[in-house]
N, C-alpha and C. Protein backbone atom coordinates (compact mmCIF):
# COMPACT_ATOMS: atom_id res chain seq x y z
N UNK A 1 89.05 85.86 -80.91
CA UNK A 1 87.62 85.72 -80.75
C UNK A 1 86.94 86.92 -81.40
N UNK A 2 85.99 86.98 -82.28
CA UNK A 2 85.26 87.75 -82.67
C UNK A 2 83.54 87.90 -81.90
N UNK A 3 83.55 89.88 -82.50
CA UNK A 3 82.17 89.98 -81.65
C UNK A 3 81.13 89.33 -82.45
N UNK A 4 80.77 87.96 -82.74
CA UNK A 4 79.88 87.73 -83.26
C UNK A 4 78.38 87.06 -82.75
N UNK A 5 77.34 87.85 -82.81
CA UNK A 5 75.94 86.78 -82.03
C UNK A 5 75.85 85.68 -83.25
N UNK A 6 75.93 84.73 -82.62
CA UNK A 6 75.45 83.32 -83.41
C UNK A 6 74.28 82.89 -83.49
N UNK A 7 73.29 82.90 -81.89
CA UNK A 7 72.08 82.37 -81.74
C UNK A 7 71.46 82.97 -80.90
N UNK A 8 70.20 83.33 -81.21
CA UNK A 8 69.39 84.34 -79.88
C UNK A 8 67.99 83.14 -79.72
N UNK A 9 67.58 83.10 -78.43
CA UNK A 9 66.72 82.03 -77.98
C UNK A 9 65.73 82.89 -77.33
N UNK A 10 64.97 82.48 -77.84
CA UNK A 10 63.46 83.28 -77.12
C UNK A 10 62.72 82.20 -76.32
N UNK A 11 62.23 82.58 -75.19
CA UNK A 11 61.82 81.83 -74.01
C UNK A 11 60.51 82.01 -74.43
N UNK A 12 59.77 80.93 -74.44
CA UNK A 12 58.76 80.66 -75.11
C UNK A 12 57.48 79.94 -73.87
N UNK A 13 56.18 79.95 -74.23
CA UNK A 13 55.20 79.46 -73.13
C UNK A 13 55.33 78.32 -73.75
N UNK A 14 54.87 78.24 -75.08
CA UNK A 14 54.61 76.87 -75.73
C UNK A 14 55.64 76.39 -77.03
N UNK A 15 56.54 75.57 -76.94
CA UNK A 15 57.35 75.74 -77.74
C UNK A 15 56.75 75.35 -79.24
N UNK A 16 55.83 73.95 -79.31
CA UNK A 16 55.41 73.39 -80.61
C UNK A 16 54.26 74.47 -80.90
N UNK A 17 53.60 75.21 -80.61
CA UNK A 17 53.07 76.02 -81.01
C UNK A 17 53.90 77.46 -81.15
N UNK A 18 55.00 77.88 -80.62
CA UNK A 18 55.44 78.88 -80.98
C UNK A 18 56.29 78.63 -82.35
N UNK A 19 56.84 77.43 -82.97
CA UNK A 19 57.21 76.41 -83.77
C UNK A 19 56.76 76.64 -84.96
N UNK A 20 55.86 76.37 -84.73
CA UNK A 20 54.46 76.58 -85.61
C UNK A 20 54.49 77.43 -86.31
N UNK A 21 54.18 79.04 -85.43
CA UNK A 21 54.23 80.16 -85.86
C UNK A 21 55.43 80.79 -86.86
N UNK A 22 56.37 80.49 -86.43
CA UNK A 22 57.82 80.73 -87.20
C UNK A 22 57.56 80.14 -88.26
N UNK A 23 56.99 78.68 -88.53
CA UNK A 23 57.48 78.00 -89.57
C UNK A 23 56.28 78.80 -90.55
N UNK A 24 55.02 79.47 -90.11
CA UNK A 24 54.24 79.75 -90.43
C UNK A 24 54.47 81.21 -91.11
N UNK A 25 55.91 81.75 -90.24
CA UNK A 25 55.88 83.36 -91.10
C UNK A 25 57.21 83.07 -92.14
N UNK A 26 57.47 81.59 -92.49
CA UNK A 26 58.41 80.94 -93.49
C UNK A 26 60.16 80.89 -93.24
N UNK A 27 59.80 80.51 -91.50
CA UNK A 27 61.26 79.92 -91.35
C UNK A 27 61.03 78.75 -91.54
N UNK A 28 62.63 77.86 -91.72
CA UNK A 28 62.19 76.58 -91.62
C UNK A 28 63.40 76.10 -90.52
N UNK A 29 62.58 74.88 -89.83
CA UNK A 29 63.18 74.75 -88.25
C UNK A 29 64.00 73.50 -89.00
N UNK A 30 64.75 73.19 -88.26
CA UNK A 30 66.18 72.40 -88.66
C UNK A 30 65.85 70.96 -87.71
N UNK A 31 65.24 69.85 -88.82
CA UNK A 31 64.52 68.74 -88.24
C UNK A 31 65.80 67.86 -87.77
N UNK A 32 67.11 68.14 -87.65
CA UNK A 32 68.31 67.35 -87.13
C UNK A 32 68.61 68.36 -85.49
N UNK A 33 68.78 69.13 -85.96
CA UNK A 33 69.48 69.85 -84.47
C UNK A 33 68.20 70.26 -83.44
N UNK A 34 66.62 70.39 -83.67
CA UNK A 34 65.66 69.99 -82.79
C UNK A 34 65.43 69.28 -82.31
N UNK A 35 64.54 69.52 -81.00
CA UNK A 35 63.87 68.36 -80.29
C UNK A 35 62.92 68.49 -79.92
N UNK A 36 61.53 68.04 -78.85
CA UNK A 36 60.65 68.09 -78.43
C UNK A 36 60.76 69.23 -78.12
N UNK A 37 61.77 70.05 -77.24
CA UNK A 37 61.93 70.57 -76.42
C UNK A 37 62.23 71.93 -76.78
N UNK A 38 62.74 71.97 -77.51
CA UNK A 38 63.59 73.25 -78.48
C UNK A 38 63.51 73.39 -80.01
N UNK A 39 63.23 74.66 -80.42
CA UNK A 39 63.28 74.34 -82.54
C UNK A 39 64.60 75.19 -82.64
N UNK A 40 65.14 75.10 -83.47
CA UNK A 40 66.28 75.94 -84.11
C UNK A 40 65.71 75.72 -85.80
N UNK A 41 66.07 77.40 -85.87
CA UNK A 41 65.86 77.39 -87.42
C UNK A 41 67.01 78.48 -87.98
N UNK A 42 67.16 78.43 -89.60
CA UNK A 42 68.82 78.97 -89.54
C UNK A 42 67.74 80.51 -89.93
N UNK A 43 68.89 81.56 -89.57
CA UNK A 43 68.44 82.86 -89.97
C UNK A 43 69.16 83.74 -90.24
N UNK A 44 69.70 83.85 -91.26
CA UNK A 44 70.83 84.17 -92.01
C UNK A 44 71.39 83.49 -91.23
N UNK A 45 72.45 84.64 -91.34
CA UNK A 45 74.19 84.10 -90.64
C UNK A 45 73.98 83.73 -88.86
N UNK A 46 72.23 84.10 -88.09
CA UNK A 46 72.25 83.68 -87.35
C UNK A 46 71.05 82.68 -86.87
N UNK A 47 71.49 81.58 -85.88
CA UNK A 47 70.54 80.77 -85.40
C UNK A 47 69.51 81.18 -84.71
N UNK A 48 67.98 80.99 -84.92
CA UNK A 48 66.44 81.14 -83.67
C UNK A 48 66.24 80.43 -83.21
N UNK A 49 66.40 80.08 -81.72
CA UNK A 49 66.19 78.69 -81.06
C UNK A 49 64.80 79.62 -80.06
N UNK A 50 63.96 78.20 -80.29
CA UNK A 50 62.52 78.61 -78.98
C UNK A 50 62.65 77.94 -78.61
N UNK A 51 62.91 77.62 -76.61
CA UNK A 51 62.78 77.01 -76.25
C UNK A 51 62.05 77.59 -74.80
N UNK A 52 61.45 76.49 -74.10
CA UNK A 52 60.60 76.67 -72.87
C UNK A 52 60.82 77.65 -71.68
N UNK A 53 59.91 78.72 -71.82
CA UNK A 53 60.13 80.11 -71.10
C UNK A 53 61.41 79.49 -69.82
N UNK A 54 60.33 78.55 -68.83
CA UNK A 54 61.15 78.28 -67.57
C UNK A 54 62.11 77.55 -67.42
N UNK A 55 61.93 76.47 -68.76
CA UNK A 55 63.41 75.82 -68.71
C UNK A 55 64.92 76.79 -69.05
N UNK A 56 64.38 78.00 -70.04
CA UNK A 56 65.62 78.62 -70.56
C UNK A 56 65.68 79.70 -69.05
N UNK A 57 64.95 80.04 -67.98
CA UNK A 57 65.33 80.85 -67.04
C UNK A 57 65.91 80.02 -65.92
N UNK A 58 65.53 78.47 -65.78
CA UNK A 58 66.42 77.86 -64.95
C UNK A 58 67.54 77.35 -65.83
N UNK A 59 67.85 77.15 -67.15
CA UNK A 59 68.89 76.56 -67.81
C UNK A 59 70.21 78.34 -67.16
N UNK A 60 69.64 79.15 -67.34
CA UNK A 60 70.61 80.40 -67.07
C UNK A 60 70.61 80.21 -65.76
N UNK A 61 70.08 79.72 -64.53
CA UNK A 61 70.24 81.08 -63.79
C UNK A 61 69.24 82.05 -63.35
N UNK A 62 68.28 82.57 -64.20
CA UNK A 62 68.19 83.76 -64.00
C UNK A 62 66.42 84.05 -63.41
N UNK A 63 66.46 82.94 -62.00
CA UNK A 63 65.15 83.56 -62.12
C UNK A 63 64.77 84.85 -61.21
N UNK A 64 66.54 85.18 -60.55
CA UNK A 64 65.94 86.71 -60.17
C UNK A 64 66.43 87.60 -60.91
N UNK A 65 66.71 87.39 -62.27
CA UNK A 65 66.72 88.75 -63.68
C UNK A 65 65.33 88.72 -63.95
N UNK A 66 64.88 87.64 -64.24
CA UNK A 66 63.76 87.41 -65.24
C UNK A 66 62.35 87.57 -64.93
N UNK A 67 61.76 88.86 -65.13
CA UNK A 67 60.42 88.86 -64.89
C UNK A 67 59.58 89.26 -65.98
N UNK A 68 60.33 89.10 -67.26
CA UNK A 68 59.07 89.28 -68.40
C UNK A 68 60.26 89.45 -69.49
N UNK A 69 59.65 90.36 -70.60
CA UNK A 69 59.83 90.82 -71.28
C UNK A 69 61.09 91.75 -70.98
N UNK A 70 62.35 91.78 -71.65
CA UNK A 70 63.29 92.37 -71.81
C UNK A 70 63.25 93.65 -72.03
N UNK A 71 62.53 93.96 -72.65
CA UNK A 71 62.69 95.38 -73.79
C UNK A 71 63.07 95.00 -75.36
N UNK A 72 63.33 93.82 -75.62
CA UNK A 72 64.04 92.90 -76.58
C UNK A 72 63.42 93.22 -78.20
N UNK A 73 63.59 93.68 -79.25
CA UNK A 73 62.55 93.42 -80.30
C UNK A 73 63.40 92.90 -81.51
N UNK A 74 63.00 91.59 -82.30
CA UNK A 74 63.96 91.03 -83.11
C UNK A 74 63.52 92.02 -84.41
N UNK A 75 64.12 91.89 -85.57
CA UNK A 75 64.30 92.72 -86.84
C UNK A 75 64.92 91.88 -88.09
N UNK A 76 63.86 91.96 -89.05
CA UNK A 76 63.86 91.53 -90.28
C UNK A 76 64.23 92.94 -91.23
N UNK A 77 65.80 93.19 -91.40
CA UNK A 77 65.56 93.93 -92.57
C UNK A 77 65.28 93.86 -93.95
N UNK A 78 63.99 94.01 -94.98
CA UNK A 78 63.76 93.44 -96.72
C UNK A 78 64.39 94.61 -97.30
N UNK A 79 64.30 94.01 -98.47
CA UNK A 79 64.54 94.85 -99.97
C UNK A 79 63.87 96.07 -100.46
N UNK A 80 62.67 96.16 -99.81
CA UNK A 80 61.96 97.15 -100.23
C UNK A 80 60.39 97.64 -99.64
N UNK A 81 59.92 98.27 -99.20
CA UNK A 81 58.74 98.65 -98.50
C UNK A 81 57.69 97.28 -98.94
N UNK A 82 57.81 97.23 -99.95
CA UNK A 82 56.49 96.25 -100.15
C UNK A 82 56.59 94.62 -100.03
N UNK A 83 57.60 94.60 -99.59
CA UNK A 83 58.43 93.36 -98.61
C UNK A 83 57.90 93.72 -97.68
N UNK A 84 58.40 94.68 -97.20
CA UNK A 84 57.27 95.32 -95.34
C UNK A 84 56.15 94.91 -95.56
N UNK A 85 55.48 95.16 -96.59
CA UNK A 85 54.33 95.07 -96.68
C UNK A 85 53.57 93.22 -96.53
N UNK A 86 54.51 92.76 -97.39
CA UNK A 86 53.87 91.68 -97.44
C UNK A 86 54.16 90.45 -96.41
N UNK A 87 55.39 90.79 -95.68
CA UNK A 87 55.94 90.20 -94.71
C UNK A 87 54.87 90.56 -93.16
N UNK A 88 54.23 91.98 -93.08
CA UNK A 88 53.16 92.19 -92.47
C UNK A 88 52.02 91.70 -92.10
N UNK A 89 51.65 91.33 -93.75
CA UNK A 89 50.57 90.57 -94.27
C UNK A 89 50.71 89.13 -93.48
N UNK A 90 52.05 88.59 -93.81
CA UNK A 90 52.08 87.01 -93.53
C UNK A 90 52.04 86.88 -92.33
N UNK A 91 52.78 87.84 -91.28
CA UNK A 91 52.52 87.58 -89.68
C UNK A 91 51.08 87.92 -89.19
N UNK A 92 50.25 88.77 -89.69
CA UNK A 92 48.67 88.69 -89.34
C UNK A 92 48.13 87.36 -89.58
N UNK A 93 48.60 86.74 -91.01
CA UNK A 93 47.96 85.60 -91.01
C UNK A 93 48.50 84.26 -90.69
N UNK A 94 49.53 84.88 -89.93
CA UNK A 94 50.38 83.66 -88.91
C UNK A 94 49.77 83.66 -87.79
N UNK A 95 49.01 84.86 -86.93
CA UNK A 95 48.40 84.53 -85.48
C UNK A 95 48.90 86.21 -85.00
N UNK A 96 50.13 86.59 -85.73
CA UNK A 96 50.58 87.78 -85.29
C UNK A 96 49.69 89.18 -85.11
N UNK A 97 50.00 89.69 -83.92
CA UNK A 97 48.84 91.17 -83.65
C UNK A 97 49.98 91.93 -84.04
N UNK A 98 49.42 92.90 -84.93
CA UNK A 98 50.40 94.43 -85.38
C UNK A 98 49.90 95.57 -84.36
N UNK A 99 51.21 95.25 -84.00
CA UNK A 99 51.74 96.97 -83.12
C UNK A 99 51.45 98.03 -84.02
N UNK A 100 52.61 98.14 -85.09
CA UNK A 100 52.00 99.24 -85.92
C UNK A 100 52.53 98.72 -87.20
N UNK A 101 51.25 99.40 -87.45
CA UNK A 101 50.97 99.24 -89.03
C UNK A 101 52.80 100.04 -90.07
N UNK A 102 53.16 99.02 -91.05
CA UNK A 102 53.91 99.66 -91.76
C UNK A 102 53.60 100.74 -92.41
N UNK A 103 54.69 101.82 -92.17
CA UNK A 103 54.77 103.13 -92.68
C UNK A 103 55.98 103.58 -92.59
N UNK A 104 55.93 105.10 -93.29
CA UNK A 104 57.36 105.77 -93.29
C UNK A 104 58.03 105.90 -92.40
N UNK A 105 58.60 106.34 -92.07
CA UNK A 105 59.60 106.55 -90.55
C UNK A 105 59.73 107.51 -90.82
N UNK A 106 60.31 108.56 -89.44
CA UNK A 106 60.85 109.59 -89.76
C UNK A 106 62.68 109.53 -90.11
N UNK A 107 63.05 108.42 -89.90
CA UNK A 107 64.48 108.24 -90.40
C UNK A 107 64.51 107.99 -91.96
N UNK A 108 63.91 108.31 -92.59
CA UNK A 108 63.75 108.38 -94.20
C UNK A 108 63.58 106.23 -94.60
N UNK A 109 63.05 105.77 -93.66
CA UNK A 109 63.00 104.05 -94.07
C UNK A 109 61.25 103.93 -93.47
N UNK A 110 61.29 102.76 -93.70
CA UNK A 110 59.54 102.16 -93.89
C UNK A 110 59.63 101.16 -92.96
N UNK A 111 59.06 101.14 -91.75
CA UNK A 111 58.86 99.73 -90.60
C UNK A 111 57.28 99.86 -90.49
N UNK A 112 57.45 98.35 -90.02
CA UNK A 112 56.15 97.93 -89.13
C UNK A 112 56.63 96.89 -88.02
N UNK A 113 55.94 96.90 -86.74
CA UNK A 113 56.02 95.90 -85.81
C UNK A 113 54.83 94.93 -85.23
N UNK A 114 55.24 93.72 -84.82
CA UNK A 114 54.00 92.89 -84.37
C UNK A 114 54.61 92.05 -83.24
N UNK A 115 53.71 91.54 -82.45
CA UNK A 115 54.17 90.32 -81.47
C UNK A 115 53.32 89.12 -81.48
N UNK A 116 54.28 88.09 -81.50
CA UNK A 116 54.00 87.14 -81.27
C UNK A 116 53.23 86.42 -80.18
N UNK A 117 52.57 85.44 -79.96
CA UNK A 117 51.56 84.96 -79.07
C UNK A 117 52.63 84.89 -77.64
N UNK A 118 53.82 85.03 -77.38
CA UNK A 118 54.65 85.22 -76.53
C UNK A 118 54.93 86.55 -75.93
N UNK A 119 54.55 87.45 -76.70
CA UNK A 119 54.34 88.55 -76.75
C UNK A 119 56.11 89.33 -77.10
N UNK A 120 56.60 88.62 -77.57
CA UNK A 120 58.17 89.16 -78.64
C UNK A 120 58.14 90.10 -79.23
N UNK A 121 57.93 91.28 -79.50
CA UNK A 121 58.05 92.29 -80.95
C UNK A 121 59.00 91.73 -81.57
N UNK A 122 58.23 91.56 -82.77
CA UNK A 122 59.28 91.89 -84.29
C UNK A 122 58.92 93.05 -84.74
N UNK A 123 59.85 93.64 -85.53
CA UNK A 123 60.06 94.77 -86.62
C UNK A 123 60.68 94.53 -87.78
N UNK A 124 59.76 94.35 -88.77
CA UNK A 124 60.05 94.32 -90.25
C UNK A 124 60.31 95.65 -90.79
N UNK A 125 61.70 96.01 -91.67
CA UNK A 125 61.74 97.55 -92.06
C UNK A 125 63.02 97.07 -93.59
N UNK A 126 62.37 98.23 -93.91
CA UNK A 126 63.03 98.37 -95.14
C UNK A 126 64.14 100.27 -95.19
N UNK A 127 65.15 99.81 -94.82
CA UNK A 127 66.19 100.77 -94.76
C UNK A 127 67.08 101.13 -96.03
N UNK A 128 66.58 102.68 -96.36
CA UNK A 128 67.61 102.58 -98.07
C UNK A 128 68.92 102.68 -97.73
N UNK A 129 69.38 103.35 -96.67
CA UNK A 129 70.72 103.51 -96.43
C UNK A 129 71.29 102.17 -96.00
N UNK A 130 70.67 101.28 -95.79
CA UNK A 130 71.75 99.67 -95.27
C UNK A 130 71.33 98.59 -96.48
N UNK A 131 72.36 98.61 -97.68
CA UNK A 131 72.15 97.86 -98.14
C UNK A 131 72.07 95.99 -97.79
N UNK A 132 71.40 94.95 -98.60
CA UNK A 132 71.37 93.75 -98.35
C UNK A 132 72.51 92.89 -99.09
N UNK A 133 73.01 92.10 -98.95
CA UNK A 133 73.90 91.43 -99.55
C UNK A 133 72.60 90.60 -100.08
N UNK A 134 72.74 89.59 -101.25
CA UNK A 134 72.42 88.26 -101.57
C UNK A 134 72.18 87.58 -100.69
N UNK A 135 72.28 87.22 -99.35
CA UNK A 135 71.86 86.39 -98.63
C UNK A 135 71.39 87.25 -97.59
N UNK A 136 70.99 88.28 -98.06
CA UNK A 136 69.90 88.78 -96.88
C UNK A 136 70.68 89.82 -95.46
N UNK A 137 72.01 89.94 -95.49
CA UNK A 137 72.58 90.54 -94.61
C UNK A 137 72.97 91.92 -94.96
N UNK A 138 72.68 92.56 -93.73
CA UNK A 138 73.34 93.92 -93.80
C UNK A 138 74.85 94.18 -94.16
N UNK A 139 74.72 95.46 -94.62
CA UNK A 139 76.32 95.96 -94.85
C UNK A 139 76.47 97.41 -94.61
N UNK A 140 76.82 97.27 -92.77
CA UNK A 140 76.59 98.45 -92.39
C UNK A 140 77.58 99.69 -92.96
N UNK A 141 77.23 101.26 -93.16
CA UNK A 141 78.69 102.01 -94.03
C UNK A 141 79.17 101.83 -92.88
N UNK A 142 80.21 102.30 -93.07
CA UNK A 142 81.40 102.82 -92.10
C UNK A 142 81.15 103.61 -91.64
């Protein structure tokens, strides 16, 4: 068995409108393996499934873990700051509120963060030290 995450599911208020939004910052949701109920869209090497805040806390289990927000923030690493940049751009004009504005880091790389109407942080960053493969994946050094 390998340590691999396959699919991370974000518990969502509204799923066809949180749907929306994704498809809106240019995922595309996978019109065979969805349903009313749930979107899955591929992302790289891993799956984004949204599905219904309370159905995914009674589908677990967990409604005495679950009282909000995790601490959780997903991450888009691009090619280059002005990928940050424009990937920024597209979640403002997806519905997305920016946390913070893209800029330098003090780790010598360039992020910005925003949340979604669910209130999710993402962080878009452009890291020189982790290169991208061709399909968009990290290649962490050793």
């Amino acid at each position: 068995m390998s340590n691999t995450i396959s699919l991370i599911t974000l518990g969502v208020a509204d799923v066809a409108k949180s749907t929306d939004f994704c498809e809106r910052l240019g995922f595309v949701r996978s019109k065979k393996a969805s349903q009313a109920a749930i979107s899955f869209f591929q992302a790289g090497p891993v799956v984004l499934a949204l599905f219904g805040r309370e159905a995914l806390k009674d589908d677990g289990q967990a409604d005495k873990l679950w009282s909000g927000n995790g601490g959780i923030a997903l991450a888009q690493n691009v090619s280059s700051e002005a990928e940050v940049d424009a990937m920024m751009a597209k979640a403002e004009a997806a519905g997305a509120k920016i946390l913070k504005p893209a800029a330098k880091t003090f780790w010598g790389g360039y992020d910005g963060y925003f949340s979604d109407e669910d209130g999710h942080v993402w962080e878009v960053a452009f890291n020189p030290f982790w290169p991208l493969d061709d399909d968009g994946r990290i290649n962490l050094p050793d």
